[in-house]
C-alpha atoms as a PDB file:
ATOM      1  CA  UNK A   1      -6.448   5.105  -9.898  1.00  0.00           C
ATOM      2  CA  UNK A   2      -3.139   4.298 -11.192  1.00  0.00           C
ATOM      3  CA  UNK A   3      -2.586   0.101 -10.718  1.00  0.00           C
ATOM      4  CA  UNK A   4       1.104   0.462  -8.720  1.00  0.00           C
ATOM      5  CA  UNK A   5      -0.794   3.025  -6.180  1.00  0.00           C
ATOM      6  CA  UNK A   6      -3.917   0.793  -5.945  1.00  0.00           C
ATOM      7  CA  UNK A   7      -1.797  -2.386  -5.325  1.00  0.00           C
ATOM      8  CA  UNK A   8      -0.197  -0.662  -2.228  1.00  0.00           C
ATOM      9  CA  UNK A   9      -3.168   1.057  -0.939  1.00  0.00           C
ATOM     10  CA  UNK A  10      -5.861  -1.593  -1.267  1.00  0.00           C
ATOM     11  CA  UNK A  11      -3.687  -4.332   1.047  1.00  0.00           C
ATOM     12  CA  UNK A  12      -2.886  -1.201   3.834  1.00  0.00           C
ATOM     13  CA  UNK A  13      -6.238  -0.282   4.013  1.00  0.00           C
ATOM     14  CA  UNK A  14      -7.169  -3.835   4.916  1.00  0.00           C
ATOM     15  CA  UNK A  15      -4.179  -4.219   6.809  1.00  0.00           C
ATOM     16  CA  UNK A  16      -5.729  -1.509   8.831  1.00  0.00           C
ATOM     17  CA  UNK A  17      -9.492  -2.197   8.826  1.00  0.00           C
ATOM     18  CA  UNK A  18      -8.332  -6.186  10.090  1.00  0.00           C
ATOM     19  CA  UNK A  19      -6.025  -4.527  13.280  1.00  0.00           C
ATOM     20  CA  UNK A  20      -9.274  -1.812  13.932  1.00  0.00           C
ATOM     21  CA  UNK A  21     -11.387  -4.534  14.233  1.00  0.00           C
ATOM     22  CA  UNK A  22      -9.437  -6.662  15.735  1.00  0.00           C
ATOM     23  CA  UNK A  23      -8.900  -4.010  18.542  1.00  0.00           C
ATOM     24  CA  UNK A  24     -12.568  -3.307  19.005  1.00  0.00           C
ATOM     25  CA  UNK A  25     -13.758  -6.874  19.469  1.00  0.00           C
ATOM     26  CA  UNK A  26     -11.101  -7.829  22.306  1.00  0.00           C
ATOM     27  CA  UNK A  27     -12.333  -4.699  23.612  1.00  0.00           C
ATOM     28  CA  UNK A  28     -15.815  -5.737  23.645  1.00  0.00           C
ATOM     29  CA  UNK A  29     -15.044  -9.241  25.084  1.00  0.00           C
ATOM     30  CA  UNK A  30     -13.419  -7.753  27.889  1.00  0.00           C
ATOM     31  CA  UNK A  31     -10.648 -10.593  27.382  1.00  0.00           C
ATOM     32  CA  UNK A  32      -7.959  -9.791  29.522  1.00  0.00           C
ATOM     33  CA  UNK A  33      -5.878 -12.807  28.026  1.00  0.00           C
ATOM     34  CA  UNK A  34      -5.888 -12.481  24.672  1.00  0.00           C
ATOM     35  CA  UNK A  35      -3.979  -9.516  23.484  1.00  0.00           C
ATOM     36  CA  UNK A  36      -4.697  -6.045  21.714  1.00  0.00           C
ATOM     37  CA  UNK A  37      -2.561  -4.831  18.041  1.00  0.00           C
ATOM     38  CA  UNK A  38      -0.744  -2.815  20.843  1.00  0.00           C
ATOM     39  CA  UNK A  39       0.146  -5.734  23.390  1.00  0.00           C
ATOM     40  CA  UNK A  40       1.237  -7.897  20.320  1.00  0.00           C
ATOM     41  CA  UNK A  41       3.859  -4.713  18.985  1.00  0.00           C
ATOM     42  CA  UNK A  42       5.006  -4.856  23.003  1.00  0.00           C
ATOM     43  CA  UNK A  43       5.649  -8.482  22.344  1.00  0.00           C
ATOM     44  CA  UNK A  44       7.581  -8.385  19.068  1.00  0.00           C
ATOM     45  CA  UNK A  45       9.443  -5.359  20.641  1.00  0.00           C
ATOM     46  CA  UNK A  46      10.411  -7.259  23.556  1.00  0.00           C
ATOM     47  CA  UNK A  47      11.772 -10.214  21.608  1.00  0.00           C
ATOM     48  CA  UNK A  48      13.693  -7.879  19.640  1.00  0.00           C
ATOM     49  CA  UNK A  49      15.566  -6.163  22.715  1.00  0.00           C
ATOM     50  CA  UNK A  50      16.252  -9.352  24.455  1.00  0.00           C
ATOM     51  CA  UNK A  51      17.782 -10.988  20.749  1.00  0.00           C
ATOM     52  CA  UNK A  52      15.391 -13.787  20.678  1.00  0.00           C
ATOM     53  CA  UNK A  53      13.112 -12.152  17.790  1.00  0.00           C
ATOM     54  CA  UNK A  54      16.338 -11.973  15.346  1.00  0.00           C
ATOM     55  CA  UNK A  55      17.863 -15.442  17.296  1.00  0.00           C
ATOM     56  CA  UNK A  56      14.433 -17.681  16.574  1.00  0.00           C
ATOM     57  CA  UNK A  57      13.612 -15.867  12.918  1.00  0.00           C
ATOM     58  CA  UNK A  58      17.110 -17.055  11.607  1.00  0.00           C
ATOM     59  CA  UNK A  59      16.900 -20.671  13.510  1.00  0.00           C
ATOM     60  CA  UNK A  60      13.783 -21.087  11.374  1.00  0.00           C
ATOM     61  CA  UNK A  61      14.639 -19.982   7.952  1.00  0.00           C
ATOM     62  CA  UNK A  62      18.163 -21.776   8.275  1.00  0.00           C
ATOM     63  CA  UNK A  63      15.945 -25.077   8.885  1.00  0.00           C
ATOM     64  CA  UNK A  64      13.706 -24.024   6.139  1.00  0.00           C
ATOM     65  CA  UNK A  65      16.103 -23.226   3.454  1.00  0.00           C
ATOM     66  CA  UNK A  66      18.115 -26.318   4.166  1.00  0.00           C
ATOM     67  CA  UNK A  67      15.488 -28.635   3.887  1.00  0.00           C
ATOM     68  CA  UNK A  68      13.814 -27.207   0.642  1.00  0.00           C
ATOM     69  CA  UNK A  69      16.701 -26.412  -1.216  1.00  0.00           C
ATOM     70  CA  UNK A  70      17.641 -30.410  -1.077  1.00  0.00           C
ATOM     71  CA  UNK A  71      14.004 -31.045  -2.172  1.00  0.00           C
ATOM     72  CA  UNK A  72      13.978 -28.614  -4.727  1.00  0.00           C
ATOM     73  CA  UNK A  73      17.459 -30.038  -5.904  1.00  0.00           C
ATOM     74  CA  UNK A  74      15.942 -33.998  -5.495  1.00  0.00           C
ATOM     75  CA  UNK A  75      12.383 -33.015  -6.963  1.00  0.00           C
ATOM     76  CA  UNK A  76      13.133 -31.334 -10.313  1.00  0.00           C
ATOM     77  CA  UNK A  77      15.293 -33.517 -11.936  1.00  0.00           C
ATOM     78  CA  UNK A  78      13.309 -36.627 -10.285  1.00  0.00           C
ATOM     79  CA  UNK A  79       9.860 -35.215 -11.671  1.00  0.00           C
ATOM     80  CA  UNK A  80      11.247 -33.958 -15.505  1.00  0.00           C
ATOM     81  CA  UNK A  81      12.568 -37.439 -15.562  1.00  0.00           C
ATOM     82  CA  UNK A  82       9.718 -39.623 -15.027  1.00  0.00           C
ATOM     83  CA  UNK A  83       7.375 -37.316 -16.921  1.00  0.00           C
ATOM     84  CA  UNK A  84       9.913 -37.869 -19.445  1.00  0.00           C
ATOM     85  CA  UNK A  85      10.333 -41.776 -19.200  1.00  0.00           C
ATOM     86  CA  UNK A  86       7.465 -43.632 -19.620  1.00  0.00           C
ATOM     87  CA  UNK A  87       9.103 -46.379 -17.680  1.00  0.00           C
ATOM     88  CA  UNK A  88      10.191 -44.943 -14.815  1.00  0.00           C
ATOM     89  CA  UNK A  89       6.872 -43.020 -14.189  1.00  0.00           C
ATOM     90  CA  UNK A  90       5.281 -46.383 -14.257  1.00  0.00           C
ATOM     91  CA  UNK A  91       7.243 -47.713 -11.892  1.00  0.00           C
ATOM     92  CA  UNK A  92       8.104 -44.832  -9.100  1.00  0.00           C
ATOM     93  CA  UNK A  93       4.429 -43.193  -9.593  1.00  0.00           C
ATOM     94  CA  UNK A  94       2.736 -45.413  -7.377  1.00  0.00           C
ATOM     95  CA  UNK A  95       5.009 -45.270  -4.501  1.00  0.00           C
ATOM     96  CA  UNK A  96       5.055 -41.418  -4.844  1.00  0.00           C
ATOM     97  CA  UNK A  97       1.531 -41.395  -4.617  1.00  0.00           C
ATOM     98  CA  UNK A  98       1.295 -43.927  -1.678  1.00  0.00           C
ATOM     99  CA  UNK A  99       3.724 -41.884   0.313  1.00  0.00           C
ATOM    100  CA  UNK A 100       2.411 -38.315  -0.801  1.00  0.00           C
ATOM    101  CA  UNK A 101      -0.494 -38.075   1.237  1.00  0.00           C
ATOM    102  CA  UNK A 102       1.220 -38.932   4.721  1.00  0.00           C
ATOM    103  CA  UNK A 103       1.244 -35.873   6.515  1.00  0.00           C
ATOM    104  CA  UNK A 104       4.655 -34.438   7.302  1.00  0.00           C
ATOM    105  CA  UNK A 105       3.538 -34.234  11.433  1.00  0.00           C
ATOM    106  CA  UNK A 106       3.091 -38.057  11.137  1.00  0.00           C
ATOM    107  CA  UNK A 107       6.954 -38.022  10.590  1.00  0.00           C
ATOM    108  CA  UNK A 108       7.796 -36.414  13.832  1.00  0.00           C
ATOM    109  CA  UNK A 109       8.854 -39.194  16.174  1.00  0.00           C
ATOM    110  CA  UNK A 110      10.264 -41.088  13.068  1.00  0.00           C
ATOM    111  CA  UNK A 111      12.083 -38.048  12.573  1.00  0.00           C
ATOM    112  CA  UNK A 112      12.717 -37.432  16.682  1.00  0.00           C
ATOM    113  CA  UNK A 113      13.861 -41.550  16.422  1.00  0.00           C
ATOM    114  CA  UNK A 114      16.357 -41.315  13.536  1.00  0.00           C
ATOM    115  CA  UNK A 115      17.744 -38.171  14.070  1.00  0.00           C
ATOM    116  CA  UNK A 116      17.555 -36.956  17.591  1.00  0.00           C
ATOM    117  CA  UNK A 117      16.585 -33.650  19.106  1.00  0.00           C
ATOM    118  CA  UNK A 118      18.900 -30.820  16.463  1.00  0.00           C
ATOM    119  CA  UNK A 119      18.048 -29.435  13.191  1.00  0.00           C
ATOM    120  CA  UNK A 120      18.475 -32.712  11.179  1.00  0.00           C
ATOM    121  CA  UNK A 121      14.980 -33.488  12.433  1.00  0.00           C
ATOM    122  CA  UNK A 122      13.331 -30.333  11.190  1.00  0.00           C
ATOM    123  CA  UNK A 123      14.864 -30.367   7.692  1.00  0.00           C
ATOM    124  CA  UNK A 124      14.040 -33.779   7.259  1.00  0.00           C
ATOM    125  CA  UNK A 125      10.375 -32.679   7.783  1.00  0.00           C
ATOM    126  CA  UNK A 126      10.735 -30.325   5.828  1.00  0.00           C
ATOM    127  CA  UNK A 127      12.461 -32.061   2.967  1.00  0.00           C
ATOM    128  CA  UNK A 128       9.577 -34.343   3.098  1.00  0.00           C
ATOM    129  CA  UNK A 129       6.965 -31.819   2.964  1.00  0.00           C
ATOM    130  CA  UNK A 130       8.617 -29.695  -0.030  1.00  0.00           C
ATOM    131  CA  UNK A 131       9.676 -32.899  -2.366  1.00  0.00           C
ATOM    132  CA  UNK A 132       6.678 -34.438  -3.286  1.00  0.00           C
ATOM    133  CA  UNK A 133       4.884 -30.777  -4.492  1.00  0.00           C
ATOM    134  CA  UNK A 134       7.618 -29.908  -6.564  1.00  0.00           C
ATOM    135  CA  UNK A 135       7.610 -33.313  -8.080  1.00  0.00           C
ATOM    136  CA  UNK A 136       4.747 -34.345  -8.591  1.00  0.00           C
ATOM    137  CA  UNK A 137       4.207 -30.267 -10.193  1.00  0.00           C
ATOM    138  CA  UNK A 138       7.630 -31.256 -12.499  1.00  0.00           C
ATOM    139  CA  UNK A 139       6.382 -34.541 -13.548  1.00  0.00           C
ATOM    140  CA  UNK A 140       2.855 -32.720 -14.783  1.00  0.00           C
ATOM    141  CA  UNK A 141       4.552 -29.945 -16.570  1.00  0.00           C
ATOM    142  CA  UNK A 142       6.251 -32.368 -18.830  1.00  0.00           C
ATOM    143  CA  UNK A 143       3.914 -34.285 -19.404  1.00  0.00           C
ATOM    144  CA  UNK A 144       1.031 -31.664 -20.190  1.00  0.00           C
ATOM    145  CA  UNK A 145       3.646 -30.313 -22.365  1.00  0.00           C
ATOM    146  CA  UNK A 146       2.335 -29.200 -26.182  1.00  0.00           C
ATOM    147  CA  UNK A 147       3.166 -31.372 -28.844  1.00  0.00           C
ATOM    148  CA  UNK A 148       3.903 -28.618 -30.932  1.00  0.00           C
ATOM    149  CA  UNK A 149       7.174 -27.411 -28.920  1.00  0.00           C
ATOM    150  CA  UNK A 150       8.693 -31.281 -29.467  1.00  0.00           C
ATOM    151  CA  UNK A 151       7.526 -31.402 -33.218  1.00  0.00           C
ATOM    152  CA  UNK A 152       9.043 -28.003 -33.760  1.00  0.00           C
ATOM    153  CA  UNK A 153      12.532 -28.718 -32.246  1.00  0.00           C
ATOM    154  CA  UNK A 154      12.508 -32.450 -34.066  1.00  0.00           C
ATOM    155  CA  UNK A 155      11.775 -30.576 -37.365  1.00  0.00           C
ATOM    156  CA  UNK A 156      15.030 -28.552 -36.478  1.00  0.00           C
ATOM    157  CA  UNK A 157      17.022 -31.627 -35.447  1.00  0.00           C
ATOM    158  CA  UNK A 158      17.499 -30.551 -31.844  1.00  0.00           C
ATOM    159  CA  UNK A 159      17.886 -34.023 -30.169  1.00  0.00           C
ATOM    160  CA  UNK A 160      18.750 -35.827 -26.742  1.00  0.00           C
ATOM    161  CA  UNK A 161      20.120 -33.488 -24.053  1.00  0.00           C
ATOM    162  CA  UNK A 162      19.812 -30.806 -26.060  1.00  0.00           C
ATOM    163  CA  UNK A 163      15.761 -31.222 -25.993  1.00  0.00           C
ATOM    164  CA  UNK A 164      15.970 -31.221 -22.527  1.00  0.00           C
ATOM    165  CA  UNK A 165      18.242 -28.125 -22.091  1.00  0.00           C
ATOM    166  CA  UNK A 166      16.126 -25.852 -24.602  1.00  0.00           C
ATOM    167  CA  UNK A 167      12.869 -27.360 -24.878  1.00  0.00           C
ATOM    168  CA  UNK A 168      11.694 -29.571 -22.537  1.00  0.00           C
ATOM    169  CA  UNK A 169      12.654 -27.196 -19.085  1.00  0.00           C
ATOM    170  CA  UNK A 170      11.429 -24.256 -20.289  1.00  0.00           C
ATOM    171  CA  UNK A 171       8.491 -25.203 -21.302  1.00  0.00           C
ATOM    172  CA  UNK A 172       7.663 -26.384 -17.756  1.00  0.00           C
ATOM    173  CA  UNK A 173       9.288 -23.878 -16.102  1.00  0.00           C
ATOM    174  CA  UNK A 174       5.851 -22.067 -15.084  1.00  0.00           C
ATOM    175  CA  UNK A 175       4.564 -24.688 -13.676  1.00  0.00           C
ATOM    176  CA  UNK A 176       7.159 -25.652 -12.203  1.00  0.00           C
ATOM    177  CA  UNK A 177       7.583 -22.286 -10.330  1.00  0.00           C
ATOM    178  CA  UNK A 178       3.853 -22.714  -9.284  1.00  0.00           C
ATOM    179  CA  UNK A 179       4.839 -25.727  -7.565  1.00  0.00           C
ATOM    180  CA  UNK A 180       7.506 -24.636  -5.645  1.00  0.00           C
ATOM    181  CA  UNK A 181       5.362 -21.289  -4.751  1.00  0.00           C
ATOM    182  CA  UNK A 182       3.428 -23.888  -3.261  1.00  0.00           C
ATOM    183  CA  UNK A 183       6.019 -26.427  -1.503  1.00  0.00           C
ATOM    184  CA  UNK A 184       7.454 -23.553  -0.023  1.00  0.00           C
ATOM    185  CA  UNK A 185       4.257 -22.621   2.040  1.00  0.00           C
ATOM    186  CA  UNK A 186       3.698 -25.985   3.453  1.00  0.00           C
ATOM    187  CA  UNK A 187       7.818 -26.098   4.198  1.00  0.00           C
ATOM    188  CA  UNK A 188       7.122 -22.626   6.191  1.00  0.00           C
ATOM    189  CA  UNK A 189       3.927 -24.176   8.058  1.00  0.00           C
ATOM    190  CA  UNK A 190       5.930 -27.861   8.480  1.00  0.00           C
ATOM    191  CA  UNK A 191       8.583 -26.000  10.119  1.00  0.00           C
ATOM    192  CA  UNK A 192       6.724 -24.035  12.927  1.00  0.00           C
ATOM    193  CA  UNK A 193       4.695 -27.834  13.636  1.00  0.00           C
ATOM    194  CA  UNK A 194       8.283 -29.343  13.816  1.00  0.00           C
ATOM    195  CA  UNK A 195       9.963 -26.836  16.441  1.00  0.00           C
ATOM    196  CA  UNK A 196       6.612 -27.103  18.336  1.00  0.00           C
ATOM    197  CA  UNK A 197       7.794 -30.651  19.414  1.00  0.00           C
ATOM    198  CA  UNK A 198      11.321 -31.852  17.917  1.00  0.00           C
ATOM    199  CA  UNK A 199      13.759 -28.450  18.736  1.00  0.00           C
ATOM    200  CA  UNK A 200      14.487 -26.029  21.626  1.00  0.00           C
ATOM    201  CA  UNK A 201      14.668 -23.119  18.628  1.00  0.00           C
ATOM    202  CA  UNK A 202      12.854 -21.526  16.366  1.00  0.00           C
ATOM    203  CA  UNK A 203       9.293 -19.034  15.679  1.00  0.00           C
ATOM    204  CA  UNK A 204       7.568 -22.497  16.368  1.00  0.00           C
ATOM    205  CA  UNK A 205       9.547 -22.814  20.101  1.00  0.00           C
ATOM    206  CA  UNK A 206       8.600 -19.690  20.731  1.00  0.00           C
ATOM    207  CA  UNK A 207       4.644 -19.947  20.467  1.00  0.00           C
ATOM    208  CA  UNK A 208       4.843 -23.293  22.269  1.00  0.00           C
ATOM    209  CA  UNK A 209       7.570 -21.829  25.262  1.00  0.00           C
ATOM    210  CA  UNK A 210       5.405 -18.185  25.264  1.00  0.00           C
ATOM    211  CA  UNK A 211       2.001 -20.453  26.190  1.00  0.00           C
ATOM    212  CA  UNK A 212       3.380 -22.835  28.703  1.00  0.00           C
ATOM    213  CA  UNK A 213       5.759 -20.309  30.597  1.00  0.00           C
ATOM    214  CA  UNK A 214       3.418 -18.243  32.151  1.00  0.00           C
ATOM    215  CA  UNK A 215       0.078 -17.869  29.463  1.00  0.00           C
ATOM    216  CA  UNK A 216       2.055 -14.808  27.400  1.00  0.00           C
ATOM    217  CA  UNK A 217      -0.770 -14.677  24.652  1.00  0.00           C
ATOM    218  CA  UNK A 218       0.716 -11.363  23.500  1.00  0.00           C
ATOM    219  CA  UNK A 219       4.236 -13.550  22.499  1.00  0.00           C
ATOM    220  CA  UNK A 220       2.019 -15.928  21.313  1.00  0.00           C
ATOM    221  CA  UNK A 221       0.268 -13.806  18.177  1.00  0.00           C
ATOM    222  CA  UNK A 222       3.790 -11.775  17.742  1.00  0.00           C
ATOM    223  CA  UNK A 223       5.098 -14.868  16.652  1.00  0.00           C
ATOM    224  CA  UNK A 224       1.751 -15.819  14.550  1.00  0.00           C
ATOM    225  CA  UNK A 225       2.294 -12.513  13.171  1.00  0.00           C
ATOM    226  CA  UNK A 226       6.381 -12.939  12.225  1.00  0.00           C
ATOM    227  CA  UNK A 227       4.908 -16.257  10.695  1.00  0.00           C
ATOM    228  CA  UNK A 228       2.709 -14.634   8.555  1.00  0.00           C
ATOM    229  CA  UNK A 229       4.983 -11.909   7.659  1.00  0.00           C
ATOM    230  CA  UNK A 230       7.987 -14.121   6.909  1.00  0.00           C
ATOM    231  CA  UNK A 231       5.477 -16.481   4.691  1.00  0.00           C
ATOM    232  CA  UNK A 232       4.503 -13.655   2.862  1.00  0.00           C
ATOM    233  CA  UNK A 233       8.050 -12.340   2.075  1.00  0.00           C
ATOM    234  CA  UNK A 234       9.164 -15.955   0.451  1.00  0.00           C
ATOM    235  CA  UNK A 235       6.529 -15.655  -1.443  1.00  0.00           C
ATOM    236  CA  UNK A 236       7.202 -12.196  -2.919  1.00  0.00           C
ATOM    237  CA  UNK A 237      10.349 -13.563  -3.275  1.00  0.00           C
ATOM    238  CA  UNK A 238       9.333 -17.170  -5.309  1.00  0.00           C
ATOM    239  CA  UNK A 239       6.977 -14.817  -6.927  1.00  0.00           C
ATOM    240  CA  UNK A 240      10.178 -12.845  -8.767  1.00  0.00           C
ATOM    241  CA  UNK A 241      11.463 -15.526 -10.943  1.00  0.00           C
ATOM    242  CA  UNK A 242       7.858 -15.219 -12.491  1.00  0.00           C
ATOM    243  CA  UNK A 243       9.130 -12.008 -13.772  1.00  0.00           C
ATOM    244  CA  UNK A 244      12.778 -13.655 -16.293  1.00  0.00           C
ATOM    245  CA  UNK A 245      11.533 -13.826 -19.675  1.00  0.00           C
ATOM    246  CA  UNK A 246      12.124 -17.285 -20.118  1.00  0.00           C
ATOM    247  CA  UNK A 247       9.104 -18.500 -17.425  1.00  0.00           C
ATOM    248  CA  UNK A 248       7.066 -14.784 -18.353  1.00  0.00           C
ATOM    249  CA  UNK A 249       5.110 -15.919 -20.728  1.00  0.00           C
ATOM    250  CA  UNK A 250       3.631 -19.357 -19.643  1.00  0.00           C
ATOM    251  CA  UNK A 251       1.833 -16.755 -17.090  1.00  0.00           C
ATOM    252  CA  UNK A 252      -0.158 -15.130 -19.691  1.00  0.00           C
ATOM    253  CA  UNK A 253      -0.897 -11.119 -19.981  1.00  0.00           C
ATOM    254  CA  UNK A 254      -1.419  -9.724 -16.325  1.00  0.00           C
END
């Protein structure tokens, strides 16, 4: 089977095994709250004709693009820096690491204190979430860096910010990517936890508003399902800068 042809129809046909089973066994149950495939494409389709579907999708990737775009700009240079400068790792390492593990969630009603009820309070969350990832993934790729890249451009006199410019970065660039691949996923799920309790907006609002106004379990899973759709679209789309030549080949032969 050609590989294109069997990299479409392998995910549809589990795509649609998942929604047939899915089907049967709230048939089985006999559930009349939680909803069918069907009841869940009602849902989505009565977002969309009332303009919520299009109003709460673009309230959550504005949040989302905000806040990891400043941690993306923050967490590169921070992390090629210290794995650069032995100093500097030594010194901002540990706090990175203390403050690291602190879930994002934990930051809501800090968040909710300093900035109020608006989007500040989501991007901030979100900014939180994506920065340490992408530095901490930065700060490796230098530093697991091969020898032989840094010998060869000091036996051709390439020097200071030069090194940096056309050594250093791209040699970490595919591991870099990795770690954004990854920032970006927890910024997606950080953003839905964050309109759950600090906005009036968003795919997160909507699963939170759909359950307490009234039990619709069928809005509910639509916007699970948008969720998972969006996610997987940002990733498709992280996944493309795999493809420039210049972050290609850290990826191996695929």
């Amino acid at each position: 089977m050609n590989k294109s042809l069997r990299g479409t129809l392998l995910p549809v046909l589990t795509a649609f095994f998942f929604l047939a089973l899915w089907h049967v066994l709230v048939k089985l149950s006999g559930s009349d709250l939680f909803p069918t495939p069907l009841d869940v494409a009602k849902g989505i389709q009565e977002l969309f004709e009332k303009g919520l579907l299009l109003k709460y999708i673009v309230a959550s990737l504005f949040r989302v693009s905000w806040g990891f775009m400043l941690a993306v700009v923050v967490g590169v240079p921070l992390g090629l820096a210290l794995g650069w400068f032995r100093p500097a790792y030594e010194a901002l390492n540990p706090m990175i690491q203390i403050m690291r593990p602190i879930s994002p969630i934990a930051w809501i009603p800090v968040a909710i204190l300093w900035f109020g009820i608006d989007d500040t309070a989501p991007v901030f969350l979100i900014f939180l979430a994506s920065v340490f990832p992408i530095t901490v993934s930065s700060m490796a790729a230098v530093q697991n860096m091969q020898l032989v890249y840094l010998r060869a451009a000091q036996n051709f006199g390439v020097q200071g910010s030069q090194l940096f410019r056309r050594v250093i970065l791209p040699a970490a660039l595919p591991q870099i990517i990795t770690g954004i691949r990854i920032a970006l996923g927890i910024a997606w799920l950080v953003v839905v936890a964050a309109e759950m309790i600090a906005v009036n907006s968003g795919l997160g609002y909507l699963i939170i508003d759909a359950r307490n106004a009234g039990k619709r379990y069928d809005l509910v899973v639509a916007g699970m399902v948008m969720i998972g759709l969006i996610g997987l679209v940002l990733d498709l789309l992280v996944r493309q800068l795999e493809k420039f030549d210049e972050v290609r080949w850290g990826y191996g032969q695929r």
